[in-house]
Protein backbone atom coordinates (compact mmCIF):
# COMPACT_ATOMS: atom_id res chain seq x y z
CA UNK A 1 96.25 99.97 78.72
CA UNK A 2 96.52 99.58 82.08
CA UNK A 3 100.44 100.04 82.09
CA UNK A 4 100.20 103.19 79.87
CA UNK A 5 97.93 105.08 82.27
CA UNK A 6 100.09 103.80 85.37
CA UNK A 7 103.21 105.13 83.16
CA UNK A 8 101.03 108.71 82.71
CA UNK A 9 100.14 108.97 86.49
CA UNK A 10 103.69 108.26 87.45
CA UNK A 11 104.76 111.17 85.27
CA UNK A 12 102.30 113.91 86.54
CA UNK A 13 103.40 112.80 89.69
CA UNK A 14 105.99 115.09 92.02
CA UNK A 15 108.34 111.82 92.57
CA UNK A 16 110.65 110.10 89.61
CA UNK A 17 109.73 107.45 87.55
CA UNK A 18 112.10 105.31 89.71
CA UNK A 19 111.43 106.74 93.08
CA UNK A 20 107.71 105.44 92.20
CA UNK A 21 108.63 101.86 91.18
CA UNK A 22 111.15 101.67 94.57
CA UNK A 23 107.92 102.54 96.72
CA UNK A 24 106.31 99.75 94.58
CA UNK A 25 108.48 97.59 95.66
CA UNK A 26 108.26 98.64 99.12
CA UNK A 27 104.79 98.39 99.39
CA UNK A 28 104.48 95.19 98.16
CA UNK A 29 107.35 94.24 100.89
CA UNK A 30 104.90 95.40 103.26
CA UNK A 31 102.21 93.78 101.98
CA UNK A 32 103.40 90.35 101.61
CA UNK A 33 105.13 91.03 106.07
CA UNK A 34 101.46 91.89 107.18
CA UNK A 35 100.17 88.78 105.19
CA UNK A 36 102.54 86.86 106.60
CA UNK A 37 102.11 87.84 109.95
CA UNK A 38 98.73 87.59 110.53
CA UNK A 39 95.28 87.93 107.96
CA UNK A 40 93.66 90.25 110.07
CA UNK A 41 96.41 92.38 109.83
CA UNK A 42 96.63 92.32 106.16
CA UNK A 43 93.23 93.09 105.94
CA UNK A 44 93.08 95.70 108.42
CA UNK A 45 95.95 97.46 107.88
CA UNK A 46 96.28 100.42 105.03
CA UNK A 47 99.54 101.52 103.39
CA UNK A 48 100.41 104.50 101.43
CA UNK A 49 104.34 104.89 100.41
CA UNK A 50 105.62 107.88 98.58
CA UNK A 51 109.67 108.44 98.66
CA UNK A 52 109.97 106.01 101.34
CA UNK A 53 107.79 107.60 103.40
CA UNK A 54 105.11 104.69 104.76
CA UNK A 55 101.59 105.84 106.16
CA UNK A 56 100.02 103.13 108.02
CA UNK A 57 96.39 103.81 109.15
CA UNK A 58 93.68 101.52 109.65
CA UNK A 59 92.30 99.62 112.86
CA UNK A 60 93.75 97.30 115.16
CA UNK A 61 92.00 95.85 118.20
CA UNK A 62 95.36 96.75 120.55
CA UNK A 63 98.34 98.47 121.03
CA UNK A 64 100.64 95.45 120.80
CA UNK A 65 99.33 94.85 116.96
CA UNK A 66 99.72 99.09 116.36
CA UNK A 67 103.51 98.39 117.38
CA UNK A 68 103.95 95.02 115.72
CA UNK A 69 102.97 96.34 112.55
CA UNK A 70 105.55 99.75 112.86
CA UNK A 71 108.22 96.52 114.13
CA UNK A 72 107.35 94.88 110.55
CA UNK A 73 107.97 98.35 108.06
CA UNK A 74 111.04 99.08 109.46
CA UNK A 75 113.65 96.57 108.23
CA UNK A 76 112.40 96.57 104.62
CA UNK A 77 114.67 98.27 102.42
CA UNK A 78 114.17 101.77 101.05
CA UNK A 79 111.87 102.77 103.88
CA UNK A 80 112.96 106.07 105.34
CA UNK A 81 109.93 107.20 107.48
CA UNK A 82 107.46 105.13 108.95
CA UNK A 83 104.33 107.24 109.92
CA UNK A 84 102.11 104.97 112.47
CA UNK A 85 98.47 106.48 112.46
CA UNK A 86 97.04 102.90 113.21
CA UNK A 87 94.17 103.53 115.56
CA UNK A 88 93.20 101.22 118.57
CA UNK A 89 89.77 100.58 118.75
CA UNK A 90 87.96 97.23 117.45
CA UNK A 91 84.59 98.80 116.90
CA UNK A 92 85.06 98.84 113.51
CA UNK A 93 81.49 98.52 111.51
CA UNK A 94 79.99 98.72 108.54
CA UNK A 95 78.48 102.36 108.97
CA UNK A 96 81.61 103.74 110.17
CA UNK A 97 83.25 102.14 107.05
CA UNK A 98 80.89 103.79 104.89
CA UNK A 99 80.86 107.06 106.29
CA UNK A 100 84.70 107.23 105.90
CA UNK A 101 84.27 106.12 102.19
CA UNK A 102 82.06 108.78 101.41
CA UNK A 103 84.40 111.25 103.38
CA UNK A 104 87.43 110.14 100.96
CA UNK A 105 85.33 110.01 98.02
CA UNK A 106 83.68 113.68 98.17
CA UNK A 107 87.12 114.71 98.99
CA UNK A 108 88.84 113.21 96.02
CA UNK A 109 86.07 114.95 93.94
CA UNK A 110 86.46 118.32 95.62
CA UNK A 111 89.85 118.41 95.38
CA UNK A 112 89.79 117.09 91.89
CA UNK A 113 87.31 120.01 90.29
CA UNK A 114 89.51 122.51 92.28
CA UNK A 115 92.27 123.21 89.56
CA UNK A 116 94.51 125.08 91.80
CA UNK A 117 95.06 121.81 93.26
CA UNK A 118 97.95 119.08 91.28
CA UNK A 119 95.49 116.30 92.87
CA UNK A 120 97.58 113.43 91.79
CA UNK A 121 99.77 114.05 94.61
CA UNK A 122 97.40 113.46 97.24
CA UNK A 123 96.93 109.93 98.56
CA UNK A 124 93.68 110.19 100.81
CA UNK A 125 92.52 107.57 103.73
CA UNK A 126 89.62 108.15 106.15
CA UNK A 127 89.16 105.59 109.18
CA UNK A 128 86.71 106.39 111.67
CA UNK A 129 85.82 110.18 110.54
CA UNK A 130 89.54 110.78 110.84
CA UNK A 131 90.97 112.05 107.67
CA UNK A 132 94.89 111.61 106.67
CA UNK A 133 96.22 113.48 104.11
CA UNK A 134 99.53 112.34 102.46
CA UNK A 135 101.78 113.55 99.52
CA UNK A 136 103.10 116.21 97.71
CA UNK A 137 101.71 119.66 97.47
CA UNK A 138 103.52 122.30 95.45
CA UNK A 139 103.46 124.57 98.16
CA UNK A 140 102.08 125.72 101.22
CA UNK A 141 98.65 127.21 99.88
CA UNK A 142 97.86 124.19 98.17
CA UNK A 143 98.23 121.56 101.03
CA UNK A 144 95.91 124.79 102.80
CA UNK A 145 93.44 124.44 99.97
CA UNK A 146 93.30 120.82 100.25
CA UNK A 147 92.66 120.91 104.63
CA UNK A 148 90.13 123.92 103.74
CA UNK A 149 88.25 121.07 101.51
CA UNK A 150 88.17 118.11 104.17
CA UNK A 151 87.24 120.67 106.89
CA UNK A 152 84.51 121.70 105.13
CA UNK A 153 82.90 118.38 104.84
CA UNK A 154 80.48 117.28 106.95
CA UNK A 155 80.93 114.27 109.10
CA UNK A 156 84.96 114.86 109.80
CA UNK A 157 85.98 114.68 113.01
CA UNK A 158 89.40 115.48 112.69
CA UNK A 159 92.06 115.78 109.62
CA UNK A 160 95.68 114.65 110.13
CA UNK A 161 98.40 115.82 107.38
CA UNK A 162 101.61 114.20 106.32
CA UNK A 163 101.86 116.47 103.70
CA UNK A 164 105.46 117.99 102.48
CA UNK A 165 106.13 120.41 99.92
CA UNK A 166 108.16 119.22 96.55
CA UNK A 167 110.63 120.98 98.26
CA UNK A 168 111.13 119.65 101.49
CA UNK A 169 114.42 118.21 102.03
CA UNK A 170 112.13 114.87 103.30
């Protein structure tokens, strides 16, 4: 079951079936460098890969981790654009983590009931108020729909997009 609904997402999705399973692949490459590097980076880290684009956001305690982690992404095959959004700060707590997981969540559920929206495209991380949007919008009014939606929730501080049309030569 599981399978067949990963199978349906891929296939709503703005990417090909194999463009999907190569940023599978390079996420797990970039799971298994972090892990290897160092557990705190594994478990502080957050990836998002779509078309060989990598988002990295997150929290690391100094700038020498932030670069190590960009240093790491690189060399693994298939990645074409590494996007470092890693903040430096190690004040990381509990309220701030559940403030940004009630950010993501009401915007997943905004942008889910609006139907103008194709919300499969978005990928959605929030780390200290900061909102990043990532994906694939159809076109420029959508990804504006989608920024109108996180602006208009209460507790953002700021909202960062990485968000390209389907027909952006990236």
């Amino acid at each position: 079951v599981g399978g067949a609904a990963a199978a349906g997402i891929v296939i709503a999705e703005e990417r090909s079936v194999a463009d999907a399973v190569e940023d599978g692949q390079i996420k797990l490459s970039i799971v298994d460098a972090l892990f290897k590097e160092s557990e705190s980076l594994f478990v502080d880290v957050s990836t998002t890969v779509i078309e060989g684009r990598v988002l990295v956001t997150g929290e690391v305690p100094d700038a020498k981790d932030r670069e190590r982690v960009a240093e790491l992404i690189w060399p693994i095959e298939g990645v074409r654009e590494v996007i470092n959004e890693l903040q430096v700060d190690d004040k990381n707590t509990l309220t701030n983590a559940t403030e940004d997981s009630w950010i993501t969540a009401k915007l997943k559920a905004r942008i889910l009931q609006d139907t103008s929206i194709k919300h499969i495209n978005y990928s959605i991380d929030t780390v200290n108020r900061v909102v990043y949007l990532f994906g694939i919008g159809q076109d420029a009014s959508e990804i504006e729909r989608v920024y109108l939606h996180a602006r208009d929730i209460s507790g953002v501080r700021k909202i960062i997009s990485h968000v390209i049309t389907k027909d952006s030569p990236k």
